[in-house]
N, C-alpha and C. Protein backbone atom coordinates (compact mmCIF):
# COMPACT_ATOMS: atom_id res chain seq x y z
N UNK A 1 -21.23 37.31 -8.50
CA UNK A 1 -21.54 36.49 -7.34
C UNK A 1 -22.38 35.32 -7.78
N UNK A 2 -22.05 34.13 -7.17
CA UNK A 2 -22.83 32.88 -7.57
C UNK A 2 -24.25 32.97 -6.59
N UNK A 3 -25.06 32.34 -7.10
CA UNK A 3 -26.17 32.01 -6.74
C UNK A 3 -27.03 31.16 -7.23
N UNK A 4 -27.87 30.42 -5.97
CA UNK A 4 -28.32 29.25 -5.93
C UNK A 4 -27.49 27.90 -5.81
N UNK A 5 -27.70 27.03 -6.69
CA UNK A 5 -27.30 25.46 -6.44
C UNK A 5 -25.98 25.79 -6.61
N UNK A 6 -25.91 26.89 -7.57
CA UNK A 6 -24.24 26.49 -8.31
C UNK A 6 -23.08 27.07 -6.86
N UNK A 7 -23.87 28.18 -6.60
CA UNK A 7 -22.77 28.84 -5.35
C UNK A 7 -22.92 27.15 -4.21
N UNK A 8 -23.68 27.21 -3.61
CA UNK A 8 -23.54 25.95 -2.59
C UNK A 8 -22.34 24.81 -3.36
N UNK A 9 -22.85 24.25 -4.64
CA UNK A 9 -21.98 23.43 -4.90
C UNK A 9 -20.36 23.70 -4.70
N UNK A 10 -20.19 25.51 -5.50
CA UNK A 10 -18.47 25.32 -5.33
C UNK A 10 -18.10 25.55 -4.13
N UNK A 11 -19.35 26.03 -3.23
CA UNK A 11 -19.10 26.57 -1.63
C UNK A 11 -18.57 25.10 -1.04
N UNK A 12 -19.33 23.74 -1.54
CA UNK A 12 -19.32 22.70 -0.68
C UNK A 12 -18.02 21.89 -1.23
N UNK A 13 -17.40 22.41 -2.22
CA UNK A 13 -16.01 21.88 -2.75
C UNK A 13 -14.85 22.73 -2.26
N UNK A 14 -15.42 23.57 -1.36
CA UNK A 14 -14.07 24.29 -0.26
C UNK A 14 -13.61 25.79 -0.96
N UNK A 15 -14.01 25.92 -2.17
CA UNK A 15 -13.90 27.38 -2.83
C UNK A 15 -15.05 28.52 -2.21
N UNK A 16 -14.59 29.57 -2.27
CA UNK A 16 -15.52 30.52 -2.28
C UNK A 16 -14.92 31.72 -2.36
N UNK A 17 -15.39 32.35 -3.04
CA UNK A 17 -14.68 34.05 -3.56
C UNK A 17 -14.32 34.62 -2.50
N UNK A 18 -14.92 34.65 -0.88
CA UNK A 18 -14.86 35.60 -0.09
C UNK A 18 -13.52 34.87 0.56
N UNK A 19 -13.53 33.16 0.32
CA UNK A 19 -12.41 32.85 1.27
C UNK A 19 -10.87 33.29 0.57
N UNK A 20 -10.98 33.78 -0.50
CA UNK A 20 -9.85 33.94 -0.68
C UNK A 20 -9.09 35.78 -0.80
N UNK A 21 -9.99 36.80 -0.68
CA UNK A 21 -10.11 37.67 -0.20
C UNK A 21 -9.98 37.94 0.79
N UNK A 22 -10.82 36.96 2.11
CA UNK A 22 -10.87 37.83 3.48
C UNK A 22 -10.26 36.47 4.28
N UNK A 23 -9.45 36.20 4.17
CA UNK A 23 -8.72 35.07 5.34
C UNK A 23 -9.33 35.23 6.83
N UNK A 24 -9.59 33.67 7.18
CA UNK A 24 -10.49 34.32 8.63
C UNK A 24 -9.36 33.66 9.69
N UNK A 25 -9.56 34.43 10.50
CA UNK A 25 -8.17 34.35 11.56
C UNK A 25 -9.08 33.14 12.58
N UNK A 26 -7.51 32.42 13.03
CA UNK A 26 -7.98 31.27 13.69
C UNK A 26 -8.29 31.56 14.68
N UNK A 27 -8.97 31.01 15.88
CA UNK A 27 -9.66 31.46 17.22
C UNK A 27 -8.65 31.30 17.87
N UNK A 28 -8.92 31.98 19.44
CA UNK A 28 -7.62 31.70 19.98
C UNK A 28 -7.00 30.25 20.71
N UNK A 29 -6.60 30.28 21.05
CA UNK A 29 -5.58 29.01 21.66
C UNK A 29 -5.54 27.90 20.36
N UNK A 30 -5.99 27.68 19.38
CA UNK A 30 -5.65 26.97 18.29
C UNK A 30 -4.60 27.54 16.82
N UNK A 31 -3.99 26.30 16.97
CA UNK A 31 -3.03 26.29 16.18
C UNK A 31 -3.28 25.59 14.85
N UNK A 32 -2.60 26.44 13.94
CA UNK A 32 -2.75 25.82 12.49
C UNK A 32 -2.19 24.22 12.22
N UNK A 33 -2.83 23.77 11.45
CA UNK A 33 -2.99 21.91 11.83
C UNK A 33 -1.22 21.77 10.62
N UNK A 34 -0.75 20.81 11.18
CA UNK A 34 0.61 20.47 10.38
C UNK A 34 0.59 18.86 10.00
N UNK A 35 0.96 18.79 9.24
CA UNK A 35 0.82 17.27 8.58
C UNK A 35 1.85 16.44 9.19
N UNK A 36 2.89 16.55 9.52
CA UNK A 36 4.37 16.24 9.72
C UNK A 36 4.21 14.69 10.62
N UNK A 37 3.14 14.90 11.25
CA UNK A 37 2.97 13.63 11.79
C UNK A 37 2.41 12.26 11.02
N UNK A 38 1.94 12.80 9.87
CA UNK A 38 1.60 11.23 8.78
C UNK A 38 2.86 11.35 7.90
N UNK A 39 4.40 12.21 7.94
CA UNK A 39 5.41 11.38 7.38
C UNK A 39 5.89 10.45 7.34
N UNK A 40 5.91 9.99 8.69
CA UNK A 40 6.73 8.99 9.36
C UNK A 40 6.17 7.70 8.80
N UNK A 41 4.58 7.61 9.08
CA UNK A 41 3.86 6.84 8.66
C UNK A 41 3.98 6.42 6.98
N UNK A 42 4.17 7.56 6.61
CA UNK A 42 4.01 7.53 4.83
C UNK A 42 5.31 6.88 4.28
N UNK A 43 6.54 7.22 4.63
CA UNK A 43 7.82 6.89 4.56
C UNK A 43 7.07 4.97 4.83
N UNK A 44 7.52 4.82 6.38
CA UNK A 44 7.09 3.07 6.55
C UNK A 44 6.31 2.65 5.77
N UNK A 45 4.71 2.96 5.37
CA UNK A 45 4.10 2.41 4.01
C UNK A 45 4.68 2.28 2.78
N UNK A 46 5.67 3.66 2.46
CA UNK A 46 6.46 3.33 0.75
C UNK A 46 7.15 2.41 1.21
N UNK A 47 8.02 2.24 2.29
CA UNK A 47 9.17 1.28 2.05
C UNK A 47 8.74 -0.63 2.74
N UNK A 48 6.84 -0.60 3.01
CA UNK A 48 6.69 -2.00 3.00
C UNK A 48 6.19 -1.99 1.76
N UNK A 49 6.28 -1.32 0.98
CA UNK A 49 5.04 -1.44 -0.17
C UNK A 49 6.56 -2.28 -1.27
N UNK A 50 7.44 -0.86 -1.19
CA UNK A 50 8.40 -1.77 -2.15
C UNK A 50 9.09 -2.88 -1.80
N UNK A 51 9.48 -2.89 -0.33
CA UNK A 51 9.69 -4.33 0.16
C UNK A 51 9.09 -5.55 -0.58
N UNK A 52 7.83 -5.32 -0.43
CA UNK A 52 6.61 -6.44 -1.20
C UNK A 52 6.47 -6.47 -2.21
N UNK A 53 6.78 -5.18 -3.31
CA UNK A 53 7.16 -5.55 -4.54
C UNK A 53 8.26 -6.63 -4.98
N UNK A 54 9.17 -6.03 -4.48
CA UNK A 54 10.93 -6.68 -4.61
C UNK A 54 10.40 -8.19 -4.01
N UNK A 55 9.56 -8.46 -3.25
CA UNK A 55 9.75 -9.69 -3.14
C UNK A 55 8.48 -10.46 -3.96
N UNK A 56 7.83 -9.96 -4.30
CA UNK A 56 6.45 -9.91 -5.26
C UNK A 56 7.50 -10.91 -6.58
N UNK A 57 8.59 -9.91 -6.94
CA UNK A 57 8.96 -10.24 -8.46
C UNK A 57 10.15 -11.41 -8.13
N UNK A 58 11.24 -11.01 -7.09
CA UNK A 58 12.25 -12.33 -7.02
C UNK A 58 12.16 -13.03 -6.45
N UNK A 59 10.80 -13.50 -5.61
CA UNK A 59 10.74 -14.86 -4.54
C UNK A 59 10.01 -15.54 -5.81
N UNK A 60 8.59 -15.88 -6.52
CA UNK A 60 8.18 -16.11 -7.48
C UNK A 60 9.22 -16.32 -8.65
N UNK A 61 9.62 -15.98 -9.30
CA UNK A 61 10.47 -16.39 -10.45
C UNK A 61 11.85 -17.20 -9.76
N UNK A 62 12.49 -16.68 -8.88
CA UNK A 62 13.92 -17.03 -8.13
C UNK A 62 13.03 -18.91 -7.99
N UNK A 63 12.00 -18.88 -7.35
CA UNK A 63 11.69 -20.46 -6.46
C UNK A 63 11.39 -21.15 -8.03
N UNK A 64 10.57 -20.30 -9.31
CA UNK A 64 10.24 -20.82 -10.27
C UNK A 64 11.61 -21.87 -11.29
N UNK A 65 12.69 -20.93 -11.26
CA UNK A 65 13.63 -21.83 -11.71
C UNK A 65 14.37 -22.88 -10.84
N UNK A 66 14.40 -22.19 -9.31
CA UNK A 66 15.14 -23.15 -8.61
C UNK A 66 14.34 -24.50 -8.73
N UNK A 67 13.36 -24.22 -8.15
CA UNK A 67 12.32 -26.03 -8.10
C UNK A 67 12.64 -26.52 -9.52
N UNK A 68 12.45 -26.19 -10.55
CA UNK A 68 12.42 -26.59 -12.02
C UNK A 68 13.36 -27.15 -12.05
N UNK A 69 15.08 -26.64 -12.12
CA UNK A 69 16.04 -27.07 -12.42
C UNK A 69 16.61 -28.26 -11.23
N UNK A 70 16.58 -27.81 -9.50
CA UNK A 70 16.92 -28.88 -9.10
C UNK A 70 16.37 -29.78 -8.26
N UNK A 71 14.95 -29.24 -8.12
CA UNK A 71 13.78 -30.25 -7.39
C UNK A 71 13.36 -31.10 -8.34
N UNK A 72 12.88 -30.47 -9.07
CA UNK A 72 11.91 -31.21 -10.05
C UNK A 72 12.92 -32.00 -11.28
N UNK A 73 13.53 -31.28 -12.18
CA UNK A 73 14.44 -32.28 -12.90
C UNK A 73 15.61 -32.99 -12.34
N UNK A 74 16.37 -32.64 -11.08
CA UNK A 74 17.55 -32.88 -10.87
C UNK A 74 17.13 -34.18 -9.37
N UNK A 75 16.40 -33.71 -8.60
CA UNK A 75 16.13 -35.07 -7.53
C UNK A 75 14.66 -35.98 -8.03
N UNK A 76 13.98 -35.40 -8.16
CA UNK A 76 12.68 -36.28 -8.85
C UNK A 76 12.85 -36.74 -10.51
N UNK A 77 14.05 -36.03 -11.31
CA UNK A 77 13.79 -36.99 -12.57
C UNK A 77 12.63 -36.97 -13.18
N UNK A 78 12.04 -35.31 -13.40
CA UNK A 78 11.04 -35.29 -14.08
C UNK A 78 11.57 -34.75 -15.89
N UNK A 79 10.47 -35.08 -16.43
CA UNK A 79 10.55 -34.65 -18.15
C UNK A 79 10.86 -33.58 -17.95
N UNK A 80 11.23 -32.63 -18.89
CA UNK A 80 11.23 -31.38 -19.00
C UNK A 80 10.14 -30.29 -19.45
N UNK A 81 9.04 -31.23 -19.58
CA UNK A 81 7.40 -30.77 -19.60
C UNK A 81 6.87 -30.89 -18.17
N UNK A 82 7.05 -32.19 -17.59
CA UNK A 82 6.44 -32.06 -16.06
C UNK A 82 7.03 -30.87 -15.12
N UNK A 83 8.19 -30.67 -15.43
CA UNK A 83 8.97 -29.23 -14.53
C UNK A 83 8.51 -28.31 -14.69
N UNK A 84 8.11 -28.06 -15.72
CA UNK A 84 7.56 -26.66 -16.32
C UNK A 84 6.05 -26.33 -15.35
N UNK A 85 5.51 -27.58 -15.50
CA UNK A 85 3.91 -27.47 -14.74
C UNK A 85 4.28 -26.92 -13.51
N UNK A 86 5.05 -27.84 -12.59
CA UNK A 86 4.75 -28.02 -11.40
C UNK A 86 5.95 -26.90 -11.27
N UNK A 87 6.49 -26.20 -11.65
CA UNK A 87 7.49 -24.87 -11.16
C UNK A 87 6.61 -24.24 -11.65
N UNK A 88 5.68 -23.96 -12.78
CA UNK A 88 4.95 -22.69 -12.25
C UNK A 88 3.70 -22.27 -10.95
N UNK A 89 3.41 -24.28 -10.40
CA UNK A 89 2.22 -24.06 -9.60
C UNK A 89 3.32 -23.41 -8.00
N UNK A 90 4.66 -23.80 -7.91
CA UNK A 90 5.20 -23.47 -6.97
C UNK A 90 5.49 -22.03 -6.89
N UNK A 91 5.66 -21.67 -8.17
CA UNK A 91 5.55 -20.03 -8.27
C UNK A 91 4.65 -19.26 -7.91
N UNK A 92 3.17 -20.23 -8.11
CA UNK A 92 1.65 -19.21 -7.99
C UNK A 92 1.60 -19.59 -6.65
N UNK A 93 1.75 -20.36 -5.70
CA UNK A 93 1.53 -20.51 -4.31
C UNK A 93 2.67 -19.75 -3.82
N UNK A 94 3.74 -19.24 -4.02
CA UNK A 94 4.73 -17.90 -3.82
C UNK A 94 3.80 -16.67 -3.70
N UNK A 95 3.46 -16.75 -4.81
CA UNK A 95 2.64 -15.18 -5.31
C UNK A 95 1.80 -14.96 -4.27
N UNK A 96 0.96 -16.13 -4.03
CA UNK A 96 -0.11 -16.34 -3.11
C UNK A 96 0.40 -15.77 -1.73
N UNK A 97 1.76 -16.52 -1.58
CA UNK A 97 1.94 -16.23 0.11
C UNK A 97 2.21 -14.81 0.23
N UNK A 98 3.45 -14.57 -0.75
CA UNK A 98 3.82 -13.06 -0.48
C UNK A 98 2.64 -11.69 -0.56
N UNK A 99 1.37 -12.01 -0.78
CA UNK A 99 0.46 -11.67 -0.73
C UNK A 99 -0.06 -11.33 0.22
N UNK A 100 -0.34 -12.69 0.93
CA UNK A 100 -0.84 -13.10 2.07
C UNK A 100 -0.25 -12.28 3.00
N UNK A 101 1.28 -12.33 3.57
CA UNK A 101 1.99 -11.45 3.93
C UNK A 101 1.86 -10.12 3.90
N UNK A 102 1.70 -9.47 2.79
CA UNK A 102 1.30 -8.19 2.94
C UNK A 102 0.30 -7.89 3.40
N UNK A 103 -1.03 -8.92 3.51
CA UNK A 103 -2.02 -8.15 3.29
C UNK A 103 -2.04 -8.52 5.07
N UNK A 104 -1.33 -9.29 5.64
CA UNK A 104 -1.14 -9.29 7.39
C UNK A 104 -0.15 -8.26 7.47
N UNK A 105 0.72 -7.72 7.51
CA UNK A 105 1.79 -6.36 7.68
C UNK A 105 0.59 -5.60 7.24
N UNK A 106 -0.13 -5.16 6.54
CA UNK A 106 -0.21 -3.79 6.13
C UNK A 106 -1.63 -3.73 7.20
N UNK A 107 -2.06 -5.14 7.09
CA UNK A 107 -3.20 -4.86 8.22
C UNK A 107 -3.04 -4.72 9.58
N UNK A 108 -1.58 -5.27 10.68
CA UNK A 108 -0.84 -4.93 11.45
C UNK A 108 -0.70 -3.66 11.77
N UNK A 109 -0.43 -3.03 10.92
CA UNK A 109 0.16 -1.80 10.29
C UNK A 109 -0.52 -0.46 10.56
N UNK A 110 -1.82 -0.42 9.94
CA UNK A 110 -2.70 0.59 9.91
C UNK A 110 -3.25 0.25 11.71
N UNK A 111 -3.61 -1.33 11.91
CA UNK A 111 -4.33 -1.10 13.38
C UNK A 111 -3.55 -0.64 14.02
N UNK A 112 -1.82 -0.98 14.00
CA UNK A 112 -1.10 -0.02 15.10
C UNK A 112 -1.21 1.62 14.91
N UNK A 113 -1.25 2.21 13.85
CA UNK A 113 -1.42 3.51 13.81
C UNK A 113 -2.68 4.08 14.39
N UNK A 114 -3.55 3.21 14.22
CA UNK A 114 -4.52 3.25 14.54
C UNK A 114 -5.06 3.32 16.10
N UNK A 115 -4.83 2.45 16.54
CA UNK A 115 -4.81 2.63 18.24
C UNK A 115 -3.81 3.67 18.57
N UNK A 116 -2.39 3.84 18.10
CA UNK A 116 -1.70 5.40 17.93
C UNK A 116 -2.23 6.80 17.97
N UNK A 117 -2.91 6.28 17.33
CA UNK A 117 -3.88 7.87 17.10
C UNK A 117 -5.26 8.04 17.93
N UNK A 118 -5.33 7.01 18.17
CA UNK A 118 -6.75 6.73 19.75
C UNK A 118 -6.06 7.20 20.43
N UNK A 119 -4.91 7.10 20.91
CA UNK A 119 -4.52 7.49 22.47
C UNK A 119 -4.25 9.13 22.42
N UNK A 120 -4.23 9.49 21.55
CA UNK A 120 -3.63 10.73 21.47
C UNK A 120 -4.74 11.87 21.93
């Protein structure tokens, strides 16, 4: 049997010898708690998360060559050093937005779950 600091500590990390020996029965009218309701939620987070990847990697590079090849060298008649600059600053203000974007969806996101779970 533990005793002193050390028992409290593994007591306060949810272990304890007796809980796994003597299972304590739930009181009445309560029901054992089920997760099933943060799937739904979890599913919509993976699939904005990779959404925002996928567009993380081909909006950034996709705008990086397009501007280069027909904004910048093909209607403005730039060197093939000035394209290079100014398609990668159009790339980093991409990065920037699609960012930006997420970080409004995901904040959207949680407050709707959020007031969701107030009403309940």
């Amino acid at each position: 049997m533990l005793r002193g600091k050390s028992r409290l500590n593994v007591e306060w990390l949810g272990y304890s010898p007796g809980l796994l020996l003597e299972p304590k029965p739930l009181p009445v009218g309560r029901a054992q708690r089920t997760f099933r309701g943060n799937e739904g939620s979890l599913a919509s987070t993976l699939k904005t998360l990779l959404f925002f990847t996928a567009l993380m990697i081909t909006v950034p590079i996709g705008l990086y060559f397009t501007t280069k090849s027909y904004i910048f060298e093909g209607a403005l008649g730039m060197s093939n050093r000035d394209s290079y600059f100014y398609a990668a600053i159009v790339a980093v203000v991409a990065v920037h937005v699609v960012l930006a974007l997420f970080v409004y969806v995901a904040w959207n996101e949680g407050s709707r779950q959020w007031r969701e779970g107030k009403q309940d």
